[in-house]
N, C-alpha and C. Protein backbone atom coordinates (compact mmCIF):
# COMPACT_ATOMS: atom_id res chain seq x y z
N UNK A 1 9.90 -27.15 -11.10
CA UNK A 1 10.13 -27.71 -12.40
C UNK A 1 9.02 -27.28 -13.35
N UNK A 2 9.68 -27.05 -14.67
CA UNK A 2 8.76 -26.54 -15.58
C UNK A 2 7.85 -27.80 -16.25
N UNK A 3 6.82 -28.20 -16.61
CA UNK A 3 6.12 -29.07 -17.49
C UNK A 3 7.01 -29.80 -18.32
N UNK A 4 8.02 -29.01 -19.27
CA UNK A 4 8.88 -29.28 -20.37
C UNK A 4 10.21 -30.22 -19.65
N UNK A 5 10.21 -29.87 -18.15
CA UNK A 5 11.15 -30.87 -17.80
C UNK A 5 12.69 -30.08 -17.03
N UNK A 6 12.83 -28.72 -17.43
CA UNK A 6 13.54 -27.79 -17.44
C UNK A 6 13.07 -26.95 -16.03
N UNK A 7 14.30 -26.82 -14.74
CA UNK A 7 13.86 -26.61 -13.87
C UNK A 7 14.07 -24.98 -14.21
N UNK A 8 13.26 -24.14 -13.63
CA UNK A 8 13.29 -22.32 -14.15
C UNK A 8 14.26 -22.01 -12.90
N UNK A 9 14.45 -22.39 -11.68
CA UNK A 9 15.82 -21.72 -10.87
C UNK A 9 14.98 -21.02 -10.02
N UNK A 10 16.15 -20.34 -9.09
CA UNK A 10 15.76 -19.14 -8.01
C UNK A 10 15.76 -17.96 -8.83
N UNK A 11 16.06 -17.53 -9.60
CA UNK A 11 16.10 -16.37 -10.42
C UNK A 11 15.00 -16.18 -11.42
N UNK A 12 13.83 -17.32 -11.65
CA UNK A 12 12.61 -16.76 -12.09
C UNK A 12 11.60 -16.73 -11.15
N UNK A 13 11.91 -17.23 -9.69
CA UNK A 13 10.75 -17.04 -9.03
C UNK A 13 10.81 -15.78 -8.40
N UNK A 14 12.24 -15.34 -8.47
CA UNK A 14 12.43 -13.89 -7.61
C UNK A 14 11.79 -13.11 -8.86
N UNK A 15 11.93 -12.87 -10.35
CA UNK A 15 11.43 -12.29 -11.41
C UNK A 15 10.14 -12.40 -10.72
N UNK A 16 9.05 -13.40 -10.96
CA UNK A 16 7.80 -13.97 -10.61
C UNK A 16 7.37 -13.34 -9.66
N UNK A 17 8.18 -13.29 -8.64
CA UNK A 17 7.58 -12.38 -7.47
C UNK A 17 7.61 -11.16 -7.21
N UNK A 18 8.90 -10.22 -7.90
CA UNK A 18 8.77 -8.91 -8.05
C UNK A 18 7.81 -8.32 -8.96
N UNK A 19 7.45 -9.00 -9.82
CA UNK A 19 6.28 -8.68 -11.15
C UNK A 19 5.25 -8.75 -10.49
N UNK A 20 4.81 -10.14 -9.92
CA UNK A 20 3.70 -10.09 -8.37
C UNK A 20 3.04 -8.79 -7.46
N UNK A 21 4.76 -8.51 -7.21
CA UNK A 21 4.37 -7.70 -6.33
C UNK A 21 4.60 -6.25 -7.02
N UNK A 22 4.73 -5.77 -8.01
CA UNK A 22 5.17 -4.46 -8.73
C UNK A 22 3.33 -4.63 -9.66
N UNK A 23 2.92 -5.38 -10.45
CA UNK A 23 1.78 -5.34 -11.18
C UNK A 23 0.52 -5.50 -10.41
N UNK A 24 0.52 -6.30 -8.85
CA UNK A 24 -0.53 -6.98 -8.16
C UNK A 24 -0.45 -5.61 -7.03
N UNK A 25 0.06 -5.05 -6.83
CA UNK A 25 0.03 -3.71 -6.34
C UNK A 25 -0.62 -2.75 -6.86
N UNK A 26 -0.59 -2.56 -7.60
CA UNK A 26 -0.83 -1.68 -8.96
C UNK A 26 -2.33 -1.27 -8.99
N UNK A 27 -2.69 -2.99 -9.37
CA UNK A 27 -4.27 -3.75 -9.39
C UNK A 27 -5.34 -3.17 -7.66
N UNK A 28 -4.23 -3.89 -6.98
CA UNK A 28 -4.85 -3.30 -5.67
C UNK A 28 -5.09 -1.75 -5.09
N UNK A 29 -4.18 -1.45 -5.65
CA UNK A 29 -4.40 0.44 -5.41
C UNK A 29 -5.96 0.63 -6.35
N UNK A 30 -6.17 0.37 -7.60
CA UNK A 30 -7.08 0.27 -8.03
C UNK A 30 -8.65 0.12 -7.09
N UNK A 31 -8.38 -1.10 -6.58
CA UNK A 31 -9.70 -1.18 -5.55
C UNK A 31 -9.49 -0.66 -4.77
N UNK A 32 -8.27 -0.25 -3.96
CA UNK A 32 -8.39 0.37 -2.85
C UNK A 32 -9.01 1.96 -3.01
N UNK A 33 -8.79 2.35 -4.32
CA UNK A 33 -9.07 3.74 -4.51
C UNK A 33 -10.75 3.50 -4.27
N UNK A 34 -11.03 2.28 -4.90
CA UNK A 34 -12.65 2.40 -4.85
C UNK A 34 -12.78 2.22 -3.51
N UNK A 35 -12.68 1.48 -2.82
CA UNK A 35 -13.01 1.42 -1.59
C UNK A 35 -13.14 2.46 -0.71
N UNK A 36 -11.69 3.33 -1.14
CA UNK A 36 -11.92 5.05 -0.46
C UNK A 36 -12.49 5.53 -0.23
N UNK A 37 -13.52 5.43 -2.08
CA UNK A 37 -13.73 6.36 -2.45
C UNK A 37 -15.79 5.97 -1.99
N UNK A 38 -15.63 4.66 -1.41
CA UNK A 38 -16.89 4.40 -1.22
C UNK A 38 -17.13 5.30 0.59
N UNK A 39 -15.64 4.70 1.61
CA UNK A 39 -15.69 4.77 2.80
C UNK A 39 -15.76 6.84 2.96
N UNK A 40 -15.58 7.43 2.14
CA UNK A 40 -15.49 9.04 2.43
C UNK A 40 -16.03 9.78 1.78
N UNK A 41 -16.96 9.49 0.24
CA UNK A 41 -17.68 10.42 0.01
C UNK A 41 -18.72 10.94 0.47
N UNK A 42 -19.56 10.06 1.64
CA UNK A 42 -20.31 10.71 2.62
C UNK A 42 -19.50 10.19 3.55
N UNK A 43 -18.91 11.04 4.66
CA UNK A 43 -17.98 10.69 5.67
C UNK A 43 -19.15 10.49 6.97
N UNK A 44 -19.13 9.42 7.41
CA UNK A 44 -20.09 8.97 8.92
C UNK A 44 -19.41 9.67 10.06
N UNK A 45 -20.02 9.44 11.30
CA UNK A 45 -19.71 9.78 12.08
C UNK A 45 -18.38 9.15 12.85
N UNK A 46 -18.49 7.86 12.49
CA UNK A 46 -16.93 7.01 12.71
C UNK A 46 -16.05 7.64 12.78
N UNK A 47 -16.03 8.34 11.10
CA UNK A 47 -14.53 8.65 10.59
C UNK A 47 -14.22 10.13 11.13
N UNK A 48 -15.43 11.03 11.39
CA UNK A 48 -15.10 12.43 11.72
C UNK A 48 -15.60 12.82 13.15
N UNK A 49 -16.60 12.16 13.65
CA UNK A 49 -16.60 12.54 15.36
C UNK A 49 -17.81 12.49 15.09
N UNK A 50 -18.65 13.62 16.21
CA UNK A 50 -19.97 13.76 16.50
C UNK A 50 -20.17 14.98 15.25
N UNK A 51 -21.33 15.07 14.92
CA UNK A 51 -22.15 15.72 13.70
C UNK A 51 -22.06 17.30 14.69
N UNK A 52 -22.01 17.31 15.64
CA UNK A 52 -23.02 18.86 16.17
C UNK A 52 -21.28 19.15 16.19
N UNK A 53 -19.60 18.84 16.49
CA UNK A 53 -18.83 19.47 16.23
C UNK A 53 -18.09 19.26 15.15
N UNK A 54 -18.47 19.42 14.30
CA UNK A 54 -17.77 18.86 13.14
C UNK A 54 -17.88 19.78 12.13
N UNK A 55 -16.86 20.17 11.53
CA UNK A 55 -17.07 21.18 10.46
C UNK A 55 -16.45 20.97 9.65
N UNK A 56 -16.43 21.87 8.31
CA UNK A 56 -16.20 21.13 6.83
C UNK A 56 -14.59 20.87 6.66
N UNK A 57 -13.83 21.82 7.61
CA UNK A 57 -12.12 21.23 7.79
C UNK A 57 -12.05 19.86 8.31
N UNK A 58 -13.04 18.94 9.12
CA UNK A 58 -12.34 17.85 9.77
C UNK A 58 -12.74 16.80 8.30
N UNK A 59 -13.58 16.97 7.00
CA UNK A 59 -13.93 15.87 6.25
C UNK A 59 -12.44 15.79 5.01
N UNK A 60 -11.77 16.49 4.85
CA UNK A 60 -10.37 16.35 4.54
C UNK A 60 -9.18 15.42 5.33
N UNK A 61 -8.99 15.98 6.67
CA UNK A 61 -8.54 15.28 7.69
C UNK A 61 -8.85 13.86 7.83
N UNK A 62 -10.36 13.42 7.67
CA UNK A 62 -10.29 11.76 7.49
C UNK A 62 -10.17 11.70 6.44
N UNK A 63 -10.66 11.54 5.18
CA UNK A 63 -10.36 11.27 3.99
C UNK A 63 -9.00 10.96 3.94
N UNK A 64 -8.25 11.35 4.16
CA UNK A 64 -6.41 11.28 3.71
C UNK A 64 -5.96 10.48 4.98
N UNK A 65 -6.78 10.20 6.08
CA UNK A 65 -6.28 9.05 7.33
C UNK A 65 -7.26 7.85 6.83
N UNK A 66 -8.28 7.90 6.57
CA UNK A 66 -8.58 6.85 5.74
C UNK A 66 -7.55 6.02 4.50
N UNK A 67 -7.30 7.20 3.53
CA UNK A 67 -6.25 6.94 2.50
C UNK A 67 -5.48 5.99 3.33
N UNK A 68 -4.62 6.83 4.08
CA UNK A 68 -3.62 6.32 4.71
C UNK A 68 -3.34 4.86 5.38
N UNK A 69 -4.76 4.37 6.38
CA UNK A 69 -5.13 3.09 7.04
C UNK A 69 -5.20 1.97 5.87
N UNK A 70 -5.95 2.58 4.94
CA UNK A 70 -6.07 1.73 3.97
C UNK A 70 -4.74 1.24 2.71
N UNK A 71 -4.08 1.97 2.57
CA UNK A 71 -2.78 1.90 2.07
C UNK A 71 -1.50 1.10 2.69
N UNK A 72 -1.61 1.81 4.09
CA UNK A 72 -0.65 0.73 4.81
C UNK A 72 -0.95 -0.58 5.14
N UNK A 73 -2.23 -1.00 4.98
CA UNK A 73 -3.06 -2.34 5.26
C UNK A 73 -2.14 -3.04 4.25
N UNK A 74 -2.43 -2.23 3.25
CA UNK A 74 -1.85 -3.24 1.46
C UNK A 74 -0.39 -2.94 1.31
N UNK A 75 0.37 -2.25 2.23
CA UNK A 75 1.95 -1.85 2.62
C UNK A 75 2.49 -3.45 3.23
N UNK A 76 1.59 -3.53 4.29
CA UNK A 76 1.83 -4.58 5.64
C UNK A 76 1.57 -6.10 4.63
N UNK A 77 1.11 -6.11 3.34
CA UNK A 77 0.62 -7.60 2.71
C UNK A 77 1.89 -7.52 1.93
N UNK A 78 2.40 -6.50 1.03
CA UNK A 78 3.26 -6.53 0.30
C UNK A 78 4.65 -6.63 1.00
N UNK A 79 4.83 -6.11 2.06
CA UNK A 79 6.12 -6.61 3.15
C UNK A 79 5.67 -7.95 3.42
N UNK A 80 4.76 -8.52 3.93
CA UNK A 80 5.03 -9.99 4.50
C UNK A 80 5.31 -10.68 3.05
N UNK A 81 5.08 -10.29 1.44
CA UNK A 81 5.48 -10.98 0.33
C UNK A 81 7.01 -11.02 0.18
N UNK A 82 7.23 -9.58 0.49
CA UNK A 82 8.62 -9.64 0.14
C UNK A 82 9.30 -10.57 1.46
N UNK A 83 9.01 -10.63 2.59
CA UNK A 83 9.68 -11.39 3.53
C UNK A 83 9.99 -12.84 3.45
N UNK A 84 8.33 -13.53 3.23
CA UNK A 84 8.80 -14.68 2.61
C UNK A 84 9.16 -15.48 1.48
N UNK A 85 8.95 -14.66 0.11
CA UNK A 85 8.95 -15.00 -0.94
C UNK A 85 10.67 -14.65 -1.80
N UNK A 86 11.25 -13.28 -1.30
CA UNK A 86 12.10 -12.59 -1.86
C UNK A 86 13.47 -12.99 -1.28
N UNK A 87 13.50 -14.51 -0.70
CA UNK A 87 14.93 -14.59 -0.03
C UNK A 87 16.29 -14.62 -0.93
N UNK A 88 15.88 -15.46 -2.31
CA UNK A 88 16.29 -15.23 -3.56
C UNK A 88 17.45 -14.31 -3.73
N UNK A 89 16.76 -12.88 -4.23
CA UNK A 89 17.11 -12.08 -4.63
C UNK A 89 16.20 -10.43 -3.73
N UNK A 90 16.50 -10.48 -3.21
CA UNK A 90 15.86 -9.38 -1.96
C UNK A 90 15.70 -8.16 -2.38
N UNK A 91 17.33 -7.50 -2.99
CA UNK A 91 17.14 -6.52 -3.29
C UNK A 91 16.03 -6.09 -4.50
N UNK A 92 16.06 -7.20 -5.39
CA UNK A 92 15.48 -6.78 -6.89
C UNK A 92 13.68 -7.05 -5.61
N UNK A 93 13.64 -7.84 -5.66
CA UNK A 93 12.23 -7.86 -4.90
C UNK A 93 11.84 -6.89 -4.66
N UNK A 94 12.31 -6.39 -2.84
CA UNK A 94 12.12 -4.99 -2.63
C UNK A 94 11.98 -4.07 -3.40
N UNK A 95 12.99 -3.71 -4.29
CA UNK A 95 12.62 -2.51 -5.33
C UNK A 95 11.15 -2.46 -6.47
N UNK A 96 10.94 -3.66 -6.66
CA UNK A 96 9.90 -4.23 -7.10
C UNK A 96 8.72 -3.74 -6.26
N UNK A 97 8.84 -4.19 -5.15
CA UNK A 97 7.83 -3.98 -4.21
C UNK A 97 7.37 -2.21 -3.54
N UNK A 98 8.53 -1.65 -3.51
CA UNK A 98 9.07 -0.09 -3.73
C UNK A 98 7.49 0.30 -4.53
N UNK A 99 8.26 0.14 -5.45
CA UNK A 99 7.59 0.73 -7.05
C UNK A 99 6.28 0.42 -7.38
N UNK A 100 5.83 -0.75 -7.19
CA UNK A 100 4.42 -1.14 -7.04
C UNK A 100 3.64 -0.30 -5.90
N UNK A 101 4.43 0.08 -4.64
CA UNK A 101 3.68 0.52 -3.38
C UNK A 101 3.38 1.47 -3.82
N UNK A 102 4.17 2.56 -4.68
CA UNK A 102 4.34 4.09 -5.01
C UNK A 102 2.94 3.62 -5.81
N UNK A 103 3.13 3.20 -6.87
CA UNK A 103 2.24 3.61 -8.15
C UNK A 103 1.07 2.82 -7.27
N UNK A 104 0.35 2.25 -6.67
CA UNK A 104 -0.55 1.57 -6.21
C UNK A 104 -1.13 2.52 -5.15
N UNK A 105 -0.21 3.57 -4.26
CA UNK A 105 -1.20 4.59 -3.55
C UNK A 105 -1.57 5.29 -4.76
N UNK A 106 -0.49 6.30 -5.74
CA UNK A 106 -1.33 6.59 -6.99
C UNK A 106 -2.32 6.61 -7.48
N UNK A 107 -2.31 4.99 -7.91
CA UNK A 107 -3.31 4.67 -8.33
C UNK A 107 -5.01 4.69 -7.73
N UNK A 108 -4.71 4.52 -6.20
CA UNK A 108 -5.47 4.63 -5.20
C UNK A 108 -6.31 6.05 -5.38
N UNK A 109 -5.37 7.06 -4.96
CA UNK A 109 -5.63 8.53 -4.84
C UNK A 109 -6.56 8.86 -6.18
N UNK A 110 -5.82 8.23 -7.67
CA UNK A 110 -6.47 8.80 -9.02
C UNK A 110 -7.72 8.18 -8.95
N UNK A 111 -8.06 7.28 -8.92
CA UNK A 111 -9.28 6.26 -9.13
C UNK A 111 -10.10 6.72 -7.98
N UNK A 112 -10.03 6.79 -6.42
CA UNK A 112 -10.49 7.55 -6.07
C UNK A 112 -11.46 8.96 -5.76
N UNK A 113 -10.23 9.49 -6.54
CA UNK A 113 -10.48 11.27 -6.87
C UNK A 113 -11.65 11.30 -7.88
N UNK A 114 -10.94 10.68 -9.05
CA UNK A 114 -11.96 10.48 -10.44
C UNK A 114 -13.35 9.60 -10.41
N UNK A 115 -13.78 9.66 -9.01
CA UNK A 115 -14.85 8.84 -9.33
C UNK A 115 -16.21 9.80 -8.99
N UNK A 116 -17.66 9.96 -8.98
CA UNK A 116 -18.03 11.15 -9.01
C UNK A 116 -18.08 11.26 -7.28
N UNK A 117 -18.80 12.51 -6.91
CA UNK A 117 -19.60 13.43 -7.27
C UNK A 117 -18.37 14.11 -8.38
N UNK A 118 -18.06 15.12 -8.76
CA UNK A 118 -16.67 15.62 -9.33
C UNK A 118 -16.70 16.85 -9.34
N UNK A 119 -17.41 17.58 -8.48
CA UNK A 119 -17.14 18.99 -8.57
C UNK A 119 -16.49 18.73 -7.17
N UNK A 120 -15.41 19.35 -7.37
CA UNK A 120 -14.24 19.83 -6.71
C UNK A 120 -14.74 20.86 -5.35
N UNK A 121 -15.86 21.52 -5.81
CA UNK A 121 -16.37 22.41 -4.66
C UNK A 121 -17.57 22.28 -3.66
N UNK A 122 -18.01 20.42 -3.84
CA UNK A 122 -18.58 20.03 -3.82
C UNK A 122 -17.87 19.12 -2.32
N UNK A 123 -18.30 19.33 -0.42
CA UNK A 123 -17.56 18.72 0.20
C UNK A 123 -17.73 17.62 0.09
N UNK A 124 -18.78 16.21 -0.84
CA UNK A 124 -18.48 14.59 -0.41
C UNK A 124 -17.50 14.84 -1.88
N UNK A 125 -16.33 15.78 -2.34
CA UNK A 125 -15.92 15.30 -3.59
C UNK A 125 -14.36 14.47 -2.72
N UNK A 126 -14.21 13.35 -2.92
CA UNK A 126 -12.71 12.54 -2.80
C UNK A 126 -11.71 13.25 -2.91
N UNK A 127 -10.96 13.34 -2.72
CA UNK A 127 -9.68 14.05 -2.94
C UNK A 127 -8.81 14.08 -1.89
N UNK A 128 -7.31 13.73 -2.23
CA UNK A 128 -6.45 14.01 -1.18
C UNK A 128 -5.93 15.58 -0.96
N UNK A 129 -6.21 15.97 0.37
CA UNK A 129 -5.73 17.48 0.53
C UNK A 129 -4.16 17.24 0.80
N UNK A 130 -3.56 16.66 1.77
CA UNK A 130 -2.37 16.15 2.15
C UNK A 130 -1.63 15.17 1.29
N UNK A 131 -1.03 15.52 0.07
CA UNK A 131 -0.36 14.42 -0.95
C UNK A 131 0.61 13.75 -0.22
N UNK A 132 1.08 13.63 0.77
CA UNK A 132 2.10 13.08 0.88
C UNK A 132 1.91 12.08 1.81
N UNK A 133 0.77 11.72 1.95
CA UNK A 133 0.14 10.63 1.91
C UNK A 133 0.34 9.40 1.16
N UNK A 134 0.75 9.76 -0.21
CA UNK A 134 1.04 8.77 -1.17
C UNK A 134 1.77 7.80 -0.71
N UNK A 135 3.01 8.04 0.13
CA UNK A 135 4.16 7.67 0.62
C UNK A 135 3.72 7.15 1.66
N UNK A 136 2.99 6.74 2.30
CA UNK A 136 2.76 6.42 3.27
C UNK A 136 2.51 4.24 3.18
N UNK A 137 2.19 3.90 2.31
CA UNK A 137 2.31 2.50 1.83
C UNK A 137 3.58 2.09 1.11
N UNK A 138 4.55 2.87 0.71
CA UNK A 138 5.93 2.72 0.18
C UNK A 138 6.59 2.26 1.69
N UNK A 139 6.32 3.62 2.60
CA UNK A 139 6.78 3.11 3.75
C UNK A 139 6.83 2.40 5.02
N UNK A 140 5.59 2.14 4.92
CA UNK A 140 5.10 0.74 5.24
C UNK A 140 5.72 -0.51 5.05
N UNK A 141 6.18 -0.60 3.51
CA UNK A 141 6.78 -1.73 2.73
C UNK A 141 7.98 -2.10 3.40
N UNK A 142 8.99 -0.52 3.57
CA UNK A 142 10.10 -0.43 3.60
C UNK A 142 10.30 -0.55 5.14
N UNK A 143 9.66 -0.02 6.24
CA UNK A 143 9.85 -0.19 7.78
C UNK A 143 9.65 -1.58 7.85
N UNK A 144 8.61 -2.04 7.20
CA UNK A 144 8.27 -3.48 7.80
C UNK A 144 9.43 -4.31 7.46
N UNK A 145 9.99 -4.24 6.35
CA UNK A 145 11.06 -5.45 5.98
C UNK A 145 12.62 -5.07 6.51
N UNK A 146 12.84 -3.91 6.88
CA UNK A 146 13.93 -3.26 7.46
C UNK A 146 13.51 -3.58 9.35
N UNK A 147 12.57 -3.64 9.66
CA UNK A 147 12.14 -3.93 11.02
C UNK A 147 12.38 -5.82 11.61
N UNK A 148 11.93 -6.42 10.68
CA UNK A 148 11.66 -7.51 10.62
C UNK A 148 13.34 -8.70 10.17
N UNK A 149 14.23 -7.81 9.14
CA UNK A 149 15.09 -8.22 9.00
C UNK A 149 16.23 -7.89 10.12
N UNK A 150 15.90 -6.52 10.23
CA UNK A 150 17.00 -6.50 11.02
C UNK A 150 16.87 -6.90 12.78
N UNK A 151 15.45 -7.22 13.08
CA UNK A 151 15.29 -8.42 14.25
C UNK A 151 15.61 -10.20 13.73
N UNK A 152 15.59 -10.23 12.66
CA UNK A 152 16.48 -11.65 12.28
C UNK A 152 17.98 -11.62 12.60
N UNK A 153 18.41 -10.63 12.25
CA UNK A 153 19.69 -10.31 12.10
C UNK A 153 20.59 -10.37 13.58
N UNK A 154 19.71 -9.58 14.64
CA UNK A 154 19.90 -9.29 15.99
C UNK A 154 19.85 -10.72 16.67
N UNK A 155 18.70 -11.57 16.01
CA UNK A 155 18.46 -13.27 16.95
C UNK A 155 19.51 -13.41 16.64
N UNK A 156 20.03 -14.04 15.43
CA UNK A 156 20.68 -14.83 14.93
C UNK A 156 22.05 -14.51 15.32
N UNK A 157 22.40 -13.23 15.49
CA UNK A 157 23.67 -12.62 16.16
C UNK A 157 23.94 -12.72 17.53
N UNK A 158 22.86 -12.70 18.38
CA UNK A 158 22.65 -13.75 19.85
C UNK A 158 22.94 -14.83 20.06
N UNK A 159 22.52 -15.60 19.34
CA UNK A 159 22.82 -16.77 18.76
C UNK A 159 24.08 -17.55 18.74
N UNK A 160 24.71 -16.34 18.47
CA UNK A 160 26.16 -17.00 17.57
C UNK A 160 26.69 -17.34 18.76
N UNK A 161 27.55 -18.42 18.66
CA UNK A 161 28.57 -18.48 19.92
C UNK A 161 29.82 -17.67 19.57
């Protein structure tokens, strides 16, 4: 119920929550880019192995599996939103949630990239070598709620007498 007395329905909280999750995505790719861009411009030994075999091809290779861990982390938050929040109206959700995932690795990768050192020829410079990476938190979004529904679907069809 609204303050004014006027209840807003299932159809503004599904609005409410696709905006949630399409703008609050968005926001998060934002930090996540920083975060990237903190975890790989000097890459440790964690992320690339031992120092004595390691050469300047494997600091690309983490950088973009970093991207990646870190993207699907914020894939796996935005599926459990749409799971419990989007019963409403699912589809508009999801697509919501779609579109936020896309522009939020984006956003990730740009903010990222653009932060210094910035010479390009420079190996602690950020950058994704493998773009298609981007996609990798869209689909996250999309396995998890296609995984998860369609094991609801399977109980509940057990179920049935």
């Amino acid at each position: 119920m609204r303050p004014g007395g006027r209840d807003l329905g299932p159809g503004a909280a599904s609005r409410r929550t696709g905006f949630v999750l399409l703008f609050g995505q968005a926001v998060a790719g934002v930090v996540v880019g920083v975060v990237w861009w903190l975890l790989t411009r000097r890459s440790a030994a964690l992320l690339v192995g031992e120092p004595v075999v390691t050469s300047a091809s494997v600091y690309p290779m983490a950088r973009d599996g970093v991207f990646s861990v870190l993207t699907g982390l914020v894939g796996l938050v935005a599926a459990v939103v749409v799971l419990r929040r989007g019963r409403q109206a699912p589809v508009t959700v999801l697509v919501a949630a779609l579109a936020g995932a896309l522009a939020s690795s984006l956003l990730a990768a740009g903010t990222g990239s653009a932060l210094p050192p910035t010479g390009v020829a420079d190996a602690a410079h950020v950058t994704l070598t493998a773009w298609i990476v981007v996609l990798v938190q869209p689909f996250v979004v999309a396995a998890a709620v296609a995984l998860v529904t369609l094991g609801d679907v399977l109980v509940r069809w057990t179920r049935t007498p």
